[in-house]
N, C-alpha and C. Protein backbone atom coordinates (compact mmCIF):
# COMPACT_ATOMS: atom_id res chain seq x y z
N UNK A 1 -14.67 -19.37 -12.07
CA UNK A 1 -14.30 -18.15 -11.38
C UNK A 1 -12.77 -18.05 -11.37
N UNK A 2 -12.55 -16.93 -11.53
CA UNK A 2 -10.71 -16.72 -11.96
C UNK A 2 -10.01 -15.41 -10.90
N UNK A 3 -9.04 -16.34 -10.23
CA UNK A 3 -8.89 -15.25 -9.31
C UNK A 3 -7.48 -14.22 -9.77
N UNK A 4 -7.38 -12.94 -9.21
CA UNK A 4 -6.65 -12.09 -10.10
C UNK A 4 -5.69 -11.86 -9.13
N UNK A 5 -4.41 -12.31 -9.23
CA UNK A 5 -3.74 -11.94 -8.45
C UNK A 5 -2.99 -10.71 -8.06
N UNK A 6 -3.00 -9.89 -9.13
CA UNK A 6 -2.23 -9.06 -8.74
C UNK A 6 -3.46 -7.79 -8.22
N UNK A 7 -5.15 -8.48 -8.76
CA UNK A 7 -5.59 -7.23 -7.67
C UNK A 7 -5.61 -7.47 -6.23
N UNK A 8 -5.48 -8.96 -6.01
CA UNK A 8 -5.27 -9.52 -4.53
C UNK A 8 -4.26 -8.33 -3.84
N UNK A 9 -2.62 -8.62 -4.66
CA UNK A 9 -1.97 -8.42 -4.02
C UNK A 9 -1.82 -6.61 -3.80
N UNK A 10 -2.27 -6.14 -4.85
CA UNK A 10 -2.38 -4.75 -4.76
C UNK A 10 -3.63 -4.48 -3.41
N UNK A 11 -4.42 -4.69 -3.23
CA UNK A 11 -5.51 -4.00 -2.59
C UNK A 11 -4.41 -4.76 -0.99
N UNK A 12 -4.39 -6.08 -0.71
CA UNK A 12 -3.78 -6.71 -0.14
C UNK A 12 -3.03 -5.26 0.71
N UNK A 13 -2.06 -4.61 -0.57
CA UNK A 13 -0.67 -3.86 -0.04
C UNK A 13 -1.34 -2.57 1.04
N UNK A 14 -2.65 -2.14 -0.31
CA UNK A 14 -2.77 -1.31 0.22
C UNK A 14 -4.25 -0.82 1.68
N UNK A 15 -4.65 -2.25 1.81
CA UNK A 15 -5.31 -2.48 2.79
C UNK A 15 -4.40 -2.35 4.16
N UNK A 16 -3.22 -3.22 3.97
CA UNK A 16 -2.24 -3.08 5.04
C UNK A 16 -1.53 -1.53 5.63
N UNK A 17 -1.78 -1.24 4.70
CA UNK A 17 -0.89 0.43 4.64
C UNK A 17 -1.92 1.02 5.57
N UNK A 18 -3.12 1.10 4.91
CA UNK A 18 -4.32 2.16 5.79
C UNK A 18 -4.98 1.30 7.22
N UNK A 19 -4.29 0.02 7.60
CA UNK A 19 -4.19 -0.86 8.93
C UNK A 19 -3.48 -0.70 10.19
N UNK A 20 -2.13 0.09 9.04
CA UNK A 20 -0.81 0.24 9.89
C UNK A 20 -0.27 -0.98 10.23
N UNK A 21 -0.66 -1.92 9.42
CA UNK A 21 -0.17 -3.33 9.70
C UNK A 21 1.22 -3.13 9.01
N UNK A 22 1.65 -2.85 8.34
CA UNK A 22 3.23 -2.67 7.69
C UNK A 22 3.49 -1.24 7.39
N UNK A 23 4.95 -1.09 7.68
CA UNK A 23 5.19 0.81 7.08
C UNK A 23 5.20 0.78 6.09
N UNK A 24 4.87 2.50 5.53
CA UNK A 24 5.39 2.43 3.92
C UNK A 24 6.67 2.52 3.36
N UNK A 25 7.52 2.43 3.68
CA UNK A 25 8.75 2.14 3.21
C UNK A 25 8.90 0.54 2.97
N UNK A 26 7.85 -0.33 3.64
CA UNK A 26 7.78 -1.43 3.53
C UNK A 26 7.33 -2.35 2.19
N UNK A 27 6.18 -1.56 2.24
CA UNK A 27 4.91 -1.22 1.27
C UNK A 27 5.76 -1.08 0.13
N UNK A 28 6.13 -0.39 -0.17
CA UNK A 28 7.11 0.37 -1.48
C UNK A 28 7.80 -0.89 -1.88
N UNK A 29 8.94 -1.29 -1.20
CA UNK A 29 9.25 -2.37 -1.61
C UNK A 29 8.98 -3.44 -2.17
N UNK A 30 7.57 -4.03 -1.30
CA UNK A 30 6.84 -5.24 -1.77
C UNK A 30 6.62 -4.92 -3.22
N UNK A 31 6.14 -3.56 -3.19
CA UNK A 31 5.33 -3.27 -4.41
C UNK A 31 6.34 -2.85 -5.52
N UNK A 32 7.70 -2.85 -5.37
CA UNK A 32 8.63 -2.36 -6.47
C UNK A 32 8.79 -3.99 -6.58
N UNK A 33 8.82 -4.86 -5.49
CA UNK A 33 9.45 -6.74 -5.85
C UNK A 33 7.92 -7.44 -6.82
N UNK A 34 7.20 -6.78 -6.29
CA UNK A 34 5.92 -7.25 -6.77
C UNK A 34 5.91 -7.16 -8.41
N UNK A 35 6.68 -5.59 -8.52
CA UNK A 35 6.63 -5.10 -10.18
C UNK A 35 7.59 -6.07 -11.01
N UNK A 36 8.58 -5.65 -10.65
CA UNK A 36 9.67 -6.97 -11.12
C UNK A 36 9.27 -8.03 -11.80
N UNK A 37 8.68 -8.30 -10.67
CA UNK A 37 8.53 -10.43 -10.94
C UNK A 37 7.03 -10.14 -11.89
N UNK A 38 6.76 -9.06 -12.43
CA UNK A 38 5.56 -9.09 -12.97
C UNK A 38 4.22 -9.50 -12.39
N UNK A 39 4.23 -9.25 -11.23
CA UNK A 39 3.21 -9.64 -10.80
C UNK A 39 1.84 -8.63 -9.96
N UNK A 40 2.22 -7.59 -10.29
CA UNK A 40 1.51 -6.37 -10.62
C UNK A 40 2.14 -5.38 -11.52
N UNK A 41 1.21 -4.33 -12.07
CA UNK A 41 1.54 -3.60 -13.33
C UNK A 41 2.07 -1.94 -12.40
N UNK A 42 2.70 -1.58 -13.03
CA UNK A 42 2.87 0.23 -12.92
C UNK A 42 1.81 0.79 -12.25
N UNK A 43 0.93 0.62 -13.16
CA UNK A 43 -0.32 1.34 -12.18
C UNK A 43 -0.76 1.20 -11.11
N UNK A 44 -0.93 -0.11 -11.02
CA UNK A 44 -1.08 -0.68 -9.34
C UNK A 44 -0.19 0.00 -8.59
N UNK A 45 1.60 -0.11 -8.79
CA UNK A 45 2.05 0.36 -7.97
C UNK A 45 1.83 2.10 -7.57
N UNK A 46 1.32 2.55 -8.83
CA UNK A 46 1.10 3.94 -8.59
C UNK A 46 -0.24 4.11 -7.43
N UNK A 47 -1.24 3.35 -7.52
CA UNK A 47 -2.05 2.80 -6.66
C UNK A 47 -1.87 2.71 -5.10
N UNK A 48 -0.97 2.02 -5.14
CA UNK A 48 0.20 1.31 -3.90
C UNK A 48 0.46 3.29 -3.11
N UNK A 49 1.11 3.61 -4.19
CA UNK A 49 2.14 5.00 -3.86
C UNK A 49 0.90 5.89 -3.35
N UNK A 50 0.07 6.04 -4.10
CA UNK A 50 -0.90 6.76 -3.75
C UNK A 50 -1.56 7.12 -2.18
N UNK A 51 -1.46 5.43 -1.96
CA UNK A 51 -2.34 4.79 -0.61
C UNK A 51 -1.88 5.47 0.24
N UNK A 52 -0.47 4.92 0.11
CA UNK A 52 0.60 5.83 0.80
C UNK A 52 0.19 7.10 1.41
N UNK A 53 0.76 8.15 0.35
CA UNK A 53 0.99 9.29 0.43
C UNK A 53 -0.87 9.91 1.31
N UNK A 54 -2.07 9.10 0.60
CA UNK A 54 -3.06 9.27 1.49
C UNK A 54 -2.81 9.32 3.24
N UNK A 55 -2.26 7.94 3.58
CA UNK A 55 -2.22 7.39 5.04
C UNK A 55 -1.33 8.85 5.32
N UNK A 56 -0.63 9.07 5.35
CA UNK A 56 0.57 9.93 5.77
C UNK A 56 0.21 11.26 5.79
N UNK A 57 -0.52 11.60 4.91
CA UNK A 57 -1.58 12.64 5.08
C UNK A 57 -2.59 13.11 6.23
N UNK A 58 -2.70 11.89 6.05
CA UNK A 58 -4.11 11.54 7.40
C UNK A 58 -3.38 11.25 8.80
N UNK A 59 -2.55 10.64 8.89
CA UNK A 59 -1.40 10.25 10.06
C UNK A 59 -0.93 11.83 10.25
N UNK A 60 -0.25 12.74 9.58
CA UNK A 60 0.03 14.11 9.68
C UNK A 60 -1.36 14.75 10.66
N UNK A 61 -2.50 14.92 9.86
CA UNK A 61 -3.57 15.66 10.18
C UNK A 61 -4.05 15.16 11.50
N UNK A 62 -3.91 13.77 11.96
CA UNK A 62 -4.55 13.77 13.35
C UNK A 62 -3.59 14.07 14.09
N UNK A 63 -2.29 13.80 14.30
CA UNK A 63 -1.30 14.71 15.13
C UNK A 63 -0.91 13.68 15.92
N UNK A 64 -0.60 14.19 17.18
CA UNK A 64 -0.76 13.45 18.70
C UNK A 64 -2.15 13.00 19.03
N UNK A 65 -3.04 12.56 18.62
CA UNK A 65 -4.14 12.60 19.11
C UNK A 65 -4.25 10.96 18.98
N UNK A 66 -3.29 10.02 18.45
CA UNK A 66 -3.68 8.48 19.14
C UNK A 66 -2.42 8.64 19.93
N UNK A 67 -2.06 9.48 21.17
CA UNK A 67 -1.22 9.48 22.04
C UNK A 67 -1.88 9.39 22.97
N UNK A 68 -3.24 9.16 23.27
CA UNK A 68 -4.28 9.70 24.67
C UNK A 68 -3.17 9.09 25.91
């Protein structure tokens, strides 16, 4: 069994993102240091960006409403 790291670390990024466990400006980073060192591809990070721009979407659309 062969483990894949860079889908670890991609799903990893973007599990955290839709957790709110890290910001995305955070996110971005990991995932531009991540590209670098080769240790995920372009796409992933487009992946990554994507997640993003989802959460923020969804964070927009509920509003004030985790302010109870």
């Amino acid at each position: 069994m062969s483990f894949d790291l860079s889908k670890f670390l991609t799903e990893g990024l973007i599990d955290s993102i839709n957790n709110g466990l890290i910001p995305s400006d955070l996110a971005t980073v990991y995932a531009g240091n991540y590209l670098v060192k080769s240790l995920i591809t372009q796409t992933q990070v487009t992946q990554v960006s994507d997640a993003i721009t989802a959460y923020k979407a969804t964070q927009a659309s509920e509003g004030d409403n985790d302010h109870e």
